[in-house]
N, C-alpha and C. Protein backbone atom coordinates (compact mmCIF):
# COMPACT_ATOMS: atom_id res chain seq x y z
N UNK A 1 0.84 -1.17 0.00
CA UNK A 1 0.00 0.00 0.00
C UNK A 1 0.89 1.24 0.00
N UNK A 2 0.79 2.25 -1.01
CA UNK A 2 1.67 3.17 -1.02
C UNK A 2 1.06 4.51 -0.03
N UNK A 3 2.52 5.10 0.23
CA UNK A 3 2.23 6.40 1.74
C UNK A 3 1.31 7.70 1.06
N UNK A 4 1.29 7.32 -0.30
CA UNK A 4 0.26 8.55 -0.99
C UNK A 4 -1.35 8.28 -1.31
N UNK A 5 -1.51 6.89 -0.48
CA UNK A 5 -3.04 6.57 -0.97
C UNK A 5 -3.90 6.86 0.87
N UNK A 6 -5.20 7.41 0.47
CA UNK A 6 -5.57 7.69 1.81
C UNK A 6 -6.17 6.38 2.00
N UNK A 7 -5.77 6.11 3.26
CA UNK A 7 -6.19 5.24 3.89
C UNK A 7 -7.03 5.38 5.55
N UNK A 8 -8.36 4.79 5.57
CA UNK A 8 -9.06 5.01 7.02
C UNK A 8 -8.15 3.56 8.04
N UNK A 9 -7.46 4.88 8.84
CA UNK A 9 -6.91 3.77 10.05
C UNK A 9 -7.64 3.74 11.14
N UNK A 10 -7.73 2.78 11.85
CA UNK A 10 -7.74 2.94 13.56
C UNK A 10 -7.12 3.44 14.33
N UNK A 11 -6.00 4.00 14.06
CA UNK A 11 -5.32 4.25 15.63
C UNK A 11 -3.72 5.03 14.16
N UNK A 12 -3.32 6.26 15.03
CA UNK A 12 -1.90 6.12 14.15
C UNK A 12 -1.11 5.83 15.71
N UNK A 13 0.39 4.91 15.39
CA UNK A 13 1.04 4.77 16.05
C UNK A 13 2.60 5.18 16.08
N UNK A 14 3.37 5.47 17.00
CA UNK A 14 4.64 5.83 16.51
C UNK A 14 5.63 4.26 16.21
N UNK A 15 6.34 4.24 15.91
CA UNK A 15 6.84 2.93 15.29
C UNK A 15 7.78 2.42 16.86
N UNK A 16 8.18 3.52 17.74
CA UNK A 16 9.23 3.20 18.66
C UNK A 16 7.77 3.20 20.02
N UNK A 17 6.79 2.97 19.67
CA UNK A 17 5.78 2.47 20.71
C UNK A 17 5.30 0.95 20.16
N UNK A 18 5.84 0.12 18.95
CA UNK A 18 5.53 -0.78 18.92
C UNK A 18 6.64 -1.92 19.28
N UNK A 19 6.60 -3.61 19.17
CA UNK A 19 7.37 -4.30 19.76
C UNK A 19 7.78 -4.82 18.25
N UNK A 20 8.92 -4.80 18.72
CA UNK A 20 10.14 -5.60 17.38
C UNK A 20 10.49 -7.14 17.72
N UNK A 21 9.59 -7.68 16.39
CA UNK A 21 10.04 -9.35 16.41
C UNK A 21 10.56 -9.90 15.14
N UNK A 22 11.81 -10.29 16.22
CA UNK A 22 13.36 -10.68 15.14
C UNK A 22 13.21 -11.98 14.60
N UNK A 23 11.84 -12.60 14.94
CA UNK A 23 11.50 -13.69 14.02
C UNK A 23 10.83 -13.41 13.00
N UNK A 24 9.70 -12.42 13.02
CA UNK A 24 9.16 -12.17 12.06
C UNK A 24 9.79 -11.19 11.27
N UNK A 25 10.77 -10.45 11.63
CA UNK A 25 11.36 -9.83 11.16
C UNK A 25 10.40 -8.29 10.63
N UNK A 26 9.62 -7.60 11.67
CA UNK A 26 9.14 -6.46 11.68
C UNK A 26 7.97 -6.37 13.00
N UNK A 27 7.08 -5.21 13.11
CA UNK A 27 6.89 -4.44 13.91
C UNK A 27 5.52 -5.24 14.70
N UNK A 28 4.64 -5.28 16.04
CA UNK A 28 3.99 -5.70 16.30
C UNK A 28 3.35 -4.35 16.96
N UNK A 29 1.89 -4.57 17.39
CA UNK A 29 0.95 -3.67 18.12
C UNK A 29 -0.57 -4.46 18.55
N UNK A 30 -0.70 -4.35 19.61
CA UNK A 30 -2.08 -4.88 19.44
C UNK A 30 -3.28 -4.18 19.27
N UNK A 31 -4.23 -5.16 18.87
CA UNK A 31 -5.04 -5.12 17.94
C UNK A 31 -6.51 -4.96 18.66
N UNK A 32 -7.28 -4.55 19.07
CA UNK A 32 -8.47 -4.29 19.98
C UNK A 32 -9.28 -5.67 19.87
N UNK A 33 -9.19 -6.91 18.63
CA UNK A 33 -9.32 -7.43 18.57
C UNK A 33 -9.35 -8.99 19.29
N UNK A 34 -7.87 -8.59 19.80
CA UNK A 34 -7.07 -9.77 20.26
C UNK A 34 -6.10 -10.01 19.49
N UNK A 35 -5.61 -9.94 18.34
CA UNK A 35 -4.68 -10.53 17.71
C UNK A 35 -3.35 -9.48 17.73
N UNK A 36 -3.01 -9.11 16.28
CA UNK A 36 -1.92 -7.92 16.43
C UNK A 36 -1.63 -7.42 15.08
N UNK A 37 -1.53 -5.87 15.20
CA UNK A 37 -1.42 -5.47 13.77
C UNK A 37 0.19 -5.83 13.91
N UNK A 38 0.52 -5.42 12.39
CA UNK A 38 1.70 -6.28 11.86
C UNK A 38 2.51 -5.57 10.29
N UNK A 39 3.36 -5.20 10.62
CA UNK A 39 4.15 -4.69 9.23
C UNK A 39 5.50 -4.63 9.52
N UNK A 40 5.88 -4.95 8.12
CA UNK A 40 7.29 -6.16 8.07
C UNK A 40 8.81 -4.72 7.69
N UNK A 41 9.54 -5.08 8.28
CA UNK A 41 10.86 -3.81 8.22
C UNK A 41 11.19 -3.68 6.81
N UNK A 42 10.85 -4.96 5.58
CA UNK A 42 10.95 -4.49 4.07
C UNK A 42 9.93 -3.44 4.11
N UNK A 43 8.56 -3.54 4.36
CA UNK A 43 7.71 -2.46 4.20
C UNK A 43 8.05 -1.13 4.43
N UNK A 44 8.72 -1.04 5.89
CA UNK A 44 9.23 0.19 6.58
C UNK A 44 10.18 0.82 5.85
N UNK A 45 11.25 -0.04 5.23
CA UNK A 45 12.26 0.48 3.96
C UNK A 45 11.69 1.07 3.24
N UNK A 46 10.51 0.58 2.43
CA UNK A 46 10.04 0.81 1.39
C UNK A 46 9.05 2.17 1.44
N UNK A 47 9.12 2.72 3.10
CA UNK A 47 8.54 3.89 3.08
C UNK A 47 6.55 3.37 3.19
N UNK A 48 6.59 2.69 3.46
CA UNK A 48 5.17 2.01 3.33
C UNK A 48 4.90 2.00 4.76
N UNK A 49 3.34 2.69 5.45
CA UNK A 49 3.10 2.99 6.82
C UNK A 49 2.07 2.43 7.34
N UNK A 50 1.84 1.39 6.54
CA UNK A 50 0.18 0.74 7.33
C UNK A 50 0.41 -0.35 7.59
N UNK A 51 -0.02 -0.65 8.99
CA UNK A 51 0.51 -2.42 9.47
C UNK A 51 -1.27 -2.41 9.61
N UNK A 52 -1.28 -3.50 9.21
CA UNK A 52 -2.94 -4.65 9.19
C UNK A 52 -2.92 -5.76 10.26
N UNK A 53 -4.26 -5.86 10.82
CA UNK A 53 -4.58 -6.79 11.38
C UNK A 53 -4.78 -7.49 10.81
N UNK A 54 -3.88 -9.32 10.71
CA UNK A 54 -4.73 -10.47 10.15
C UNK A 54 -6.08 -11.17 10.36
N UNK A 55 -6.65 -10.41 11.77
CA UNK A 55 -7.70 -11.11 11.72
C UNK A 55 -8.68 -10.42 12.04
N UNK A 56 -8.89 -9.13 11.38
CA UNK A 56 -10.01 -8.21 11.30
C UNK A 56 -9.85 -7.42 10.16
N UNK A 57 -10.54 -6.33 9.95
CA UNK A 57 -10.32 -5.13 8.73
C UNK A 57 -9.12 -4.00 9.28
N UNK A 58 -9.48 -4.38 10.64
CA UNK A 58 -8.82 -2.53 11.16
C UNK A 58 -7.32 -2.59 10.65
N UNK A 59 -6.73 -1.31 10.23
CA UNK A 59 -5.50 -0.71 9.79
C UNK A 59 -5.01 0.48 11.07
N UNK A 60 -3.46 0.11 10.64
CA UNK A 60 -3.32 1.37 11.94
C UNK A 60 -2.10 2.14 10.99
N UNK A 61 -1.50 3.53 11.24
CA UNK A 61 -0.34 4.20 10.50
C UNK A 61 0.47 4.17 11.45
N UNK A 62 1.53 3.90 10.70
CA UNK A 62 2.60 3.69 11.76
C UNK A 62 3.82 5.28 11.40
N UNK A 63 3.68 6.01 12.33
CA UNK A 63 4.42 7.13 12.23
C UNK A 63 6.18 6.87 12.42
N UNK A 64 7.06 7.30 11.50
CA UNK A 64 7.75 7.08 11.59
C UNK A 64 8.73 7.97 10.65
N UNK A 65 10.52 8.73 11.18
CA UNK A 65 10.82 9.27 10.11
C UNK A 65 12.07 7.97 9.22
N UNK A 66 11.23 7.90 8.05
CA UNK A 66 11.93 6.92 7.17
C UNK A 66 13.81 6.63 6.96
N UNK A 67 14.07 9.08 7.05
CA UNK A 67 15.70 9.11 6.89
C UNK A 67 16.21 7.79 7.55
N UNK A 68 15.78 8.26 9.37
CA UNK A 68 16.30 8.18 10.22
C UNK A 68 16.07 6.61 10.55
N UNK A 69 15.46 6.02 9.85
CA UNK A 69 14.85 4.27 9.96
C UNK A 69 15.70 3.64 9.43
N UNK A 70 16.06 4.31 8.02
CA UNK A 70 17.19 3.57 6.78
C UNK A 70 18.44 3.77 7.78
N UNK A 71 19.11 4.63 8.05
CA UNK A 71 20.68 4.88 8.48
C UNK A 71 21.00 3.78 9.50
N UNK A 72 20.14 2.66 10.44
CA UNK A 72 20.57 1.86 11.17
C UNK A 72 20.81 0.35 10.18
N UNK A 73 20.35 0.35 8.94
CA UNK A 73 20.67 -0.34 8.50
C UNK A 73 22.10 -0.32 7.08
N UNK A 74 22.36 0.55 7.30
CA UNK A 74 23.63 1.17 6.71
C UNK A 74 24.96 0.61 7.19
N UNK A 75 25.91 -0.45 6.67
CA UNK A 75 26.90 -0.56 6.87
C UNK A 75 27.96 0.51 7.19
N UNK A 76 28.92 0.01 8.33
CA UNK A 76 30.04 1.01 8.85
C UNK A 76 30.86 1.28 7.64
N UNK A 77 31.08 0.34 6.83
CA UNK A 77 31.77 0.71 5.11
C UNK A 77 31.10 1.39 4.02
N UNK A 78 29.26 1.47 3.98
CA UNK A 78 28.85 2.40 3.02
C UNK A 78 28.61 3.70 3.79
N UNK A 79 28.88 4.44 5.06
CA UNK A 79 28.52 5.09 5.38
C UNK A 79 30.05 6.28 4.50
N UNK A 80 29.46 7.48 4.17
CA UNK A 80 30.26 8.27 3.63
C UNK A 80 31.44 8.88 4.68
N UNK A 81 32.23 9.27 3.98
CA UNK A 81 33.62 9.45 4.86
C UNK A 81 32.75 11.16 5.28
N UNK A 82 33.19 11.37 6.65
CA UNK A 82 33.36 12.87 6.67
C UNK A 82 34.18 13.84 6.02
N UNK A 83 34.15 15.13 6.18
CA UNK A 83 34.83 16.57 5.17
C UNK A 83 36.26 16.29 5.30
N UNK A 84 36.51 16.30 7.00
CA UNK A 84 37.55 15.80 7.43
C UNK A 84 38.78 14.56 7.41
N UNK A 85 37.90 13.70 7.16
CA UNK A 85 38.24 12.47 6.65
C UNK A 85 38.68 12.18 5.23
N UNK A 86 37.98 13.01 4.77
CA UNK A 86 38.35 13.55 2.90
C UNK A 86 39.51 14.43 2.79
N UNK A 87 39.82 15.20 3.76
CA UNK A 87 40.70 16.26 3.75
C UNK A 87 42.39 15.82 4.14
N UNK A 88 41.71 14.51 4.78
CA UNK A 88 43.30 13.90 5.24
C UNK A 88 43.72 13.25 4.45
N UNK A 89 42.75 12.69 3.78
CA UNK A 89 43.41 11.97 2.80
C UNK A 89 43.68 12.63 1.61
N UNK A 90 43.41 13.43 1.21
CA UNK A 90 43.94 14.39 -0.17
C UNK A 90 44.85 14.88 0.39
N UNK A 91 45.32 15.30 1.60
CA UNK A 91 46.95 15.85 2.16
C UNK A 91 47.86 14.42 2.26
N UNK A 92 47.39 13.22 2.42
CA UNK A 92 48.36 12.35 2.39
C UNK A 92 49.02 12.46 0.62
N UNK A 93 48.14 12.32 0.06
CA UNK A 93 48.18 12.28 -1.31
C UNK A 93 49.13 13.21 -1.89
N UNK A 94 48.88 14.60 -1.48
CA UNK A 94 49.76 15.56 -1.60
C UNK A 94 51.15 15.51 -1.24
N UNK A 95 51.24 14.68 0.23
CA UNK A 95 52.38 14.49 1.11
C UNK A 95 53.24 13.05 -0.51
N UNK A 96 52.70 12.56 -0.55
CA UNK A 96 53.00 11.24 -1.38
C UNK A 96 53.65 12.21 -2.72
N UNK A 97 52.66 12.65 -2.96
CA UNK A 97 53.07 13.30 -4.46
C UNK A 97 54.83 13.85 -4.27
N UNK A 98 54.58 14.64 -3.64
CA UNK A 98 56.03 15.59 -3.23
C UNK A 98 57.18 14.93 -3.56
């Protein structure tokens, strides 16, 4: 379900008020129902904000800022060098050249 289609939820939730299961591999909340709404951390990548109950209609939005969701899954090697970190190394370079 894309973040530009309106959707009638039940409840919006913040994503760091729901419970994280590393089996299912995404977000849990319960469900007034009994059961539990449910949306998976590919979804959350994908910028996608509605976790569903499997065993009713109700939908809930799960508030969340996406930047700041992606960067924990960012390797310590793709993360970009700092200004500084750029700067030392073009003076080594320089130092080398000489």
């Amino acid at each position: 379900m894309s973040t530009s289609e309106v959707v009638a939820v039940h409840e919006e939730v913040k994503l760091s008020e729901m419970e994280f299961d590393e089996e299912l591999e995404g977000y849990l909340y319960d469900c007034p129902c009994g059961d539990e709404f449910y949306i998976s951390t590919e979804d959350l990548k994908k910028g996608l904000n509605i976790a569903e109950c499997p065993s009713c209609s109700l939908k809930l939005r799960v508030l969340f800022n996406l930047e700041e969701f992606l960067k924990q899954f960012i390797k310590e090697s793709d993360k970009p060098q700092s200004n500084n970190d750029f700067q030392g190394n073009q003076q080594q370079k320089l130092i080398t050249v000489q």
